[in-house]
N, C-alpha and C. Protein backbone atom coordinates (compact mmCIF):
# COMPACT_ATOMS: atom_id res chain seq x y z
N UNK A 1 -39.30 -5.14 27.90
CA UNK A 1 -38.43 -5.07 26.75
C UNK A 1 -37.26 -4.15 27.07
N UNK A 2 -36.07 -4.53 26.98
CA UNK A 2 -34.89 -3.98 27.00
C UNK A 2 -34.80 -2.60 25.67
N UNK A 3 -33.95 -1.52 26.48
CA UNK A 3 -34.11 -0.40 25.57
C UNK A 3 -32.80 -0.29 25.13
N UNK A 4 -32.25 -0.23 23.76
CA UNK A 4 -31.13 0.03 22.85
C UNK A 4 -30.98 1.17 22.56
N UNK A 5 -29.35 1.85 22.36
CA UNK A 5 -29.18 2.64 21.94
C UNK A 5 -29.63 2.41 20.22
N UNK A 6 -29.96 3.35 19.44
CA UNK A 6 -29.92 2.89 18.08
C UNK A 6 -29.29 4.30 17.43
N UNK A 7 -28.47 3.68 16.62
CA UNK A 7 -27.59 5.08 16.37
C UNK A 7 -28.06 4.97 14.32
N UNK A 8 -28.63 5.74 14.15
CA UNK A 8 -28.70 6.00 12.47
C UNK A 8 -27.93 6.64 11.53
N UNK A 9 -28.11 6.59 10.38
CA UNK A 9 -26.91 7.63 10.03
C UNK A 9 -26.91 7.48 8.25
N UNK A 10 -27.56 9.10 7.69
CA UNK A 10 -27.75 9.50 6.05
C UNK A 10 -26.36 9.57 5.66
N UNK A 11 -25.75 8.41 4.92
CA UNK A 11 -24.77 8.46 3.96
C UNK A 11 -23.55 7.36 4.27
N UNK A 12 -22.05 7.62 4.03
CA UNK A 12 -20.95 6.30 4.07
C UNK A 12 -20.75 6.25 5.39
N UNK A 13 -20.03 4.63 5.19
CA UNK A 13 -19.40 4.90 6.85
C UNK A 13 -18.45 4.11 6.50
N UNK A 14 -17.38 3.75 7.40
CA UNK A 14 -16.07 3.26 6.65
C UNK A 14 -15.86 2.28 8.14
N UNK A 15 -15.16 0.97 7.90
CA UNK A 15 -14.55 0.73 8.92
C UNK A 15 -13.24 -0.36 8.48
N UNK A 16 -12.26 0.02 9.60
CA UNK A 16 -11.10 -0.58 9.17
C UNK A 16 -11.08 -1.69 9.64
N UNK A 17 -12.27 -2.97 10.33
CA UNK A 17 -11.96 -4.32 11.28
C UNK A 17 -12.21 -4.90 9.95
N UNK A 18 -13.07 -4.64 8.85
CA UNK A 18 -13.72 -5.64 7.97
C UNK A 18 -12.71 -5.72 6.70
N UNK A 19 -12.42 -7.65 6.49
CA UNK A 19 -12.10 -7.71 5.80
C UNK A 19 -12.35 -8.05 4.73
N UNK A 20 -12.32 -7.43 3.18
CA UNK A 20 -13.42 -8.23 2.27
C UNK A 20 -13.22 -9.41 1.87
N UNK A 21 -11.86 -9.70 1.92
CA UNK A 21 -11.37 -11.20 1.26
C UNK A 21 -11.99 -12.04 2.25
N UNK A 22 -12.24 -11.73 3.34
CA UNK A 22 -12.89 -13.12 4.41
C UNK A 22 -13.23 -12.47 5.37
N UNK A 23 -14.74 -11.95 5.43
CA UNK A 23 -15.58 -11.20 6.09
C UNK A 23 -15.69 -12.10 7.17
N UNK A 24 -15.49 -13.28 7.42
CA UNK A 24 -16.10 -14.36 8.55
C UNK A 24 -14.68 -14.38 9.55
N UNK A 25 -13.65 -13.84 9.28
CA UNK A 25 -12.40 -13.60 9.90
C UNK A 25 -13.12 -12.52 11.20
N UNK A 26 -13.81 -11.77 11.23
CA UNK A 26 -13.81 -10.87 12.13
C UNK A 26 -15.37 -9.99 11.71
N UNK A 27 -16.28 -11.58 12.45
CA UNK A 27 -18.05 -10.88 11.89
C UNK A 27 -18.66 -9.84 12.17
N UNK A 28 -17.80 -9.40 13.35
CA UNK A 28 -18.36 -8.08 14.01
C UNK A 28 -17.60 -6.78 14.16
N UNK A 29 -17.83 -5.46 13.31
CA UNK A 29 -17.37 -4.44 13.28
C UNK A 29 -17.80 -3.33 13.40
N UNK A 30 -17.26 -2.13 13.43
CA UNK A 30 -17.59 -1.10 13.57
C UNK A 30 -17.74 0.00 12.75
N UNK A 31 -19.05 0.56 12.21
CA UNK A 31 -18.72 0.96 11.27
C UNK A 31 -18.72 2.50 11.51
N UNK A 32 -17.85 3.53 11.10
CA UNK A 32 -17.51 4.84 11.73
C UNK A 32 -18.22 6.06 10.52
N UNK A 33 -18.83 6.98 10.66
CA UNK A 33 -19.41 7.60 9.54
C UNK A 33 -18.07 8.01 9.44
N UNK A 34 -18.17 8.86 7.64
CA UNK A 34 -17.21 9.32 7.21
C UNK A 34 -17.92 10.26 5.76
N UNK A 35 -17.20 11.53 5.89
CA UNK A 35 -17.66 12.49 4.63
C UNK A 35 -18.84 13.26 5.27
N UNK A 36 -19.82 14.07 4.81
CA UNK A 36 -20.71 14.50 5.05
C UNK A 36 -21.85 14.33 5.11
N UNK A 37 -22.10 13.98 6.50
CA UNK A 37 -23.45 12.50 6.99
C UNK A 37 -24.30 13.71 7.66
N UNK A 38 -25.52 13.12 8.42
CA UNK A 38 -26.09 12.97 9.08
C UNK A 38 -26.24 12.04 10.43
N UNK A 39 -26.38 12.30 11.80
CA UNK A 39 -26.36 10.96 12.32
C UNK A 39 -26.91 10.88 13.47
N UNK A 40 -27.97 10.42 13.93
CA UNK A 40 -29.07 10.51 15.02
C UNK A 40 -29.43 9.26 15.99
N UNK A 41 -28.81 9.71 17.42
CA UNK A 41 -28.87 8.51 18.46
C UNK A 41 -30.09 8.78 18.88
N UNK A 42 -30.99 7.39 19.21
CA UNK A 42 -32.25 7.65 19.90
C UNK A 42 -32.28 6.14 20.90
N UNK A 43 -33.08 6.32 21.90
CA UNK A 43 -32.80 5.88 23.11
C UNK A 43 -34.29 5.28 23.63
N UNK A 44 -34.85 4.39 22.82
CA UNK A 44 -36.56 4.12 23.11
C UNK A 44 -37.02 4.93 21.77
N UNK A 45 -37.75 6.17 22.29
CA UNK A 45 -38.58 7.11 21.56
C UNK A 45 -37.44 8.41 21.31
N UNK A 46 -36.57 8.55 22.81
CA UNK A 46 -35.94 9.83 22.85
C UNK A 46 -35.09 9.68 21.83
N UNK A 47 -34.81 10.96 21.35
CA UNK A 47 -33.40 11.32 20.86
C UNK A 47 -32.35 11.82 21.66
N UNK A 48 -31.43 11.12 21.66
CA UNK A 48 -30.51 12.07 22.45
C UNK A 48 -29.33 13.02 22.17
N UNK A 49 -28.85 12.78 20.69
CA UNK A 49 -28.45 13.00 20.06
C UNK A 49 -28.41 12.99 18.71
N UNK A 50 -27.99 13.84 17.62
CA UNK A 50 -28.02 14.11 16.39
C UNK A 50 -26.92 15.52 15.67
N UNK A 51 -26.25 14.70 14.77
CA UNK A 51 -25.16 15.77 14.34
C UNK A 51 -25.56 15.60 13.11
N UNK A 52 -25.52 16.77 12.44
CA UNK A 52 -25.34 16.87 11.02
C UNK A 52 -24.10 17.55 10.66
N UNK A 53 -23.04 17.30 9.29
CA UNK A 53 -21.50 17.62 9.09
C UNK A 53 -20.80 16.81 8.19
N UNK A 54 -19.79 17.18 8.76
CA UNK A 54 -18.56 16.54 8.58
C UNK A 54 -17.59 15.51 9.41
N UNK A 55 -17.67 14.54 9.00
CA UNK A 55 -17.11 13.56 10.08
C UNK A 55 -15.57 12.90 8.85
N UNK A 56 -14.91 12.56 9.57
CA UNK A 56 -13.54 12.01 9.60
C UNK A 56 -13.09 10.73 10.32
N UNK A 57 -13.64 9.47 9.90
CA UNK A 57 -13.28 8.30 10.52
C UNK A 57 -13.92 8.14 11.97
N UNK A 58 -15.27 8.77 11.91
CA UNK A 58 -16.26 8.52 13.09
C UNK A 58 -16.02 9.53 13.76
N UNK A 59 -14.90 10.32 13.20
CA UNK A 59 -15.40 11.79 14.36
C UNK A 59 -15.96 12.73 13.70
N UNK A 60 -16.76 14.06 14.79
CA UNK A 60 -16.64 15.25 14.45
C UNK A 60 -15.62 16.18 14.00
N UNK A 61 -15.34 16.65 12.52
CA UNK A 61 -14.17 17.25 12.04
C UNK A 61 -14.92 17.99 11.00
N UNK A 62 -14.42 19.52 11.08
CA UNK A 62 -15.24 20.61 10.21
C UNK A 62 -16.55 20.92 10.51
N UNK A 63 -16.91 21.30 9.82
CA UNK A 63 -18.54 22.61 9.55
C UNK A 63 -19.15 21.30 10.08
N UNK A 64 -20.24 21.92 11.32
CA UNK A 64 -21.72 21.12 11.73
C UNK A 64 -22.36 21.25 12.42
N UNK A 65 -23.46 20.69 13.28
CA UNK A 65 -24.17 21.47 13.88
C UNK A 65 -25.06 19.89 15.09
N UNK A 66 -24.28 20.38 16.41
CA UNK A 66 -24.78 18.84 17.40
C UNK A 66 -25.69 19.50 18.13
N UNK A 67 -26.77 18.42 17.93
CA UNK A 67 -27.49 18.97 19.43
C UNK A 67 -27.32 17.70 20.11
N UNK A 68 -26.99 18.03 21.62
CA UNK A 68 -27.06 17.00 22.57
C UNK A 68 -27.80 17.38 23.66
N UNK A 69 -28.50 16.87 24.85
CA UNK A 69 -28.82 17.33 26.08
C UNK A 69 -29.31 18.37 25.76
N UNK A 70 -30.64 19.18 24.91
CA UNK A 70 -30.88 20.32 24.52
C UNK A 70 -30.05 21.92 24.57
N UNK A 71 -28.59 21.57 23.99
CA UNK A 71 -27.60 22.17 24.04
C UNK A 71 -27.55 22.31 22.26
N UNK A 72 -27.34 23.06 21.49
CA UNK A 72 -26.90 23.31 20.31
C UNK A 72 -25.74 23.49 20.14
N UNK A 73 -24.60 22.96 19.19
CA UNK A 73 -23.55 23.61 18.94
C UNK A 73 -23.33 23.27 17.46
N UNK A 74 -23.02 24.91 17.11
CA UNK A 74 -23.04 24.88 15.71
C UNK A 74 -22.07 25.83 14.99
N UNK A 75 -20.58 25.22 14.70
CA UNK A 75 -20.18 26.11 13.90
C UNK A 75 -18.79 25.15 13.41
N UNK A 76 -17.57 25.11 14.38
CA UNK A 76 -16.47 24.03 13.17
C UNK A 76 -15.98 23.03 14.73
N UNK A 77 -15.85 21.60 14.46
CA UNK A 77 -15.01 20.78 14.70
C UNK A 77 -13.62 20.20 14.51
N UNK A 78 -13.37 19.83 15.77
CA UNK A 78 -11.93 19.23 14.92
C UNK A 78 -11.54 18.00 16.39
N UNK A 79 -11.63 16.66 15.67
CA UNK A 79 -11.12 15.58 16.12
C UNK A 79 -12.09 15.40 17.45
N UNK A 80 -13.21 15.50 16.89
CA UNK A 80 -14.33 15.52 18.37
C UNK A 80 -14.85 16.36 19.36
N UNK A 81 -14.25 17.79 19.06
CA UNK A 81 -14.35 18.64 20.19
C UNK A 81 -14.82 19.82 19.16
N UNK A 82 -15.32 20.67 19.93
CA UNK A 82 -16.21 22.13 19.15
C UNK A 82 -15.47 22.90 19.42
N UNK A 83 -14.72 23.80 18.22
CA UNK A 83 -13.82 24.66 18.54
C UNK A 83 -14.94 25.79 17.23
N UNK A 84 -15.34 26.69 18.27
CA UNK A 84 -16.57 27.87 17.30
C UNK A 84 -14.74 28.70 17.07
N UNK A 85 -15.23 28.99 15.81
CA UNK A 85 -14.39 30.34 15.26
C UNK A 85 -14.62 31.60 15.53
């Protein structure tokens, strides 16, 4: 059995490919969290990732807290990158 990323995620997500007047125009999209989610990649069983925050059109932006690669980082974002105060 082939192993998938599966990416989850507590709350909205927004994406700009979908259109509502004619969803069959473009069936496949992307949907980007947005507002203050939760959101947890797992890989089989593993996790490999998980952010809890503030996201902005699928990025990290403001107050949150990533763990990746058993690395923690926890304090403010902006446009994807960890800038601690």
């Amino acid at each position: 059995m082939r192993k998938l990323l599966l990416i989850t995620t507590r709350g909205s997500v927004i994406s700009s490919e979908c259109n509502v007047n004619n969803p069959e125009e473009y069936p496949y999209h992307a949907p980007y969290p947005q507002g203050n989610e939760k959101i947890t990649c797992t890989y089989g069983d593993e996790v490999v990732e998980s952010c809890g925050g503030d996201f902005d059109g699928g990025q990290y932006s403001g107050k949150g807290r990533l763990v990746r690669k058993g690395g923690v980082f926890e304090d403010t974002f902006s446009e994807n990158f960890f800038v601690s105060e």
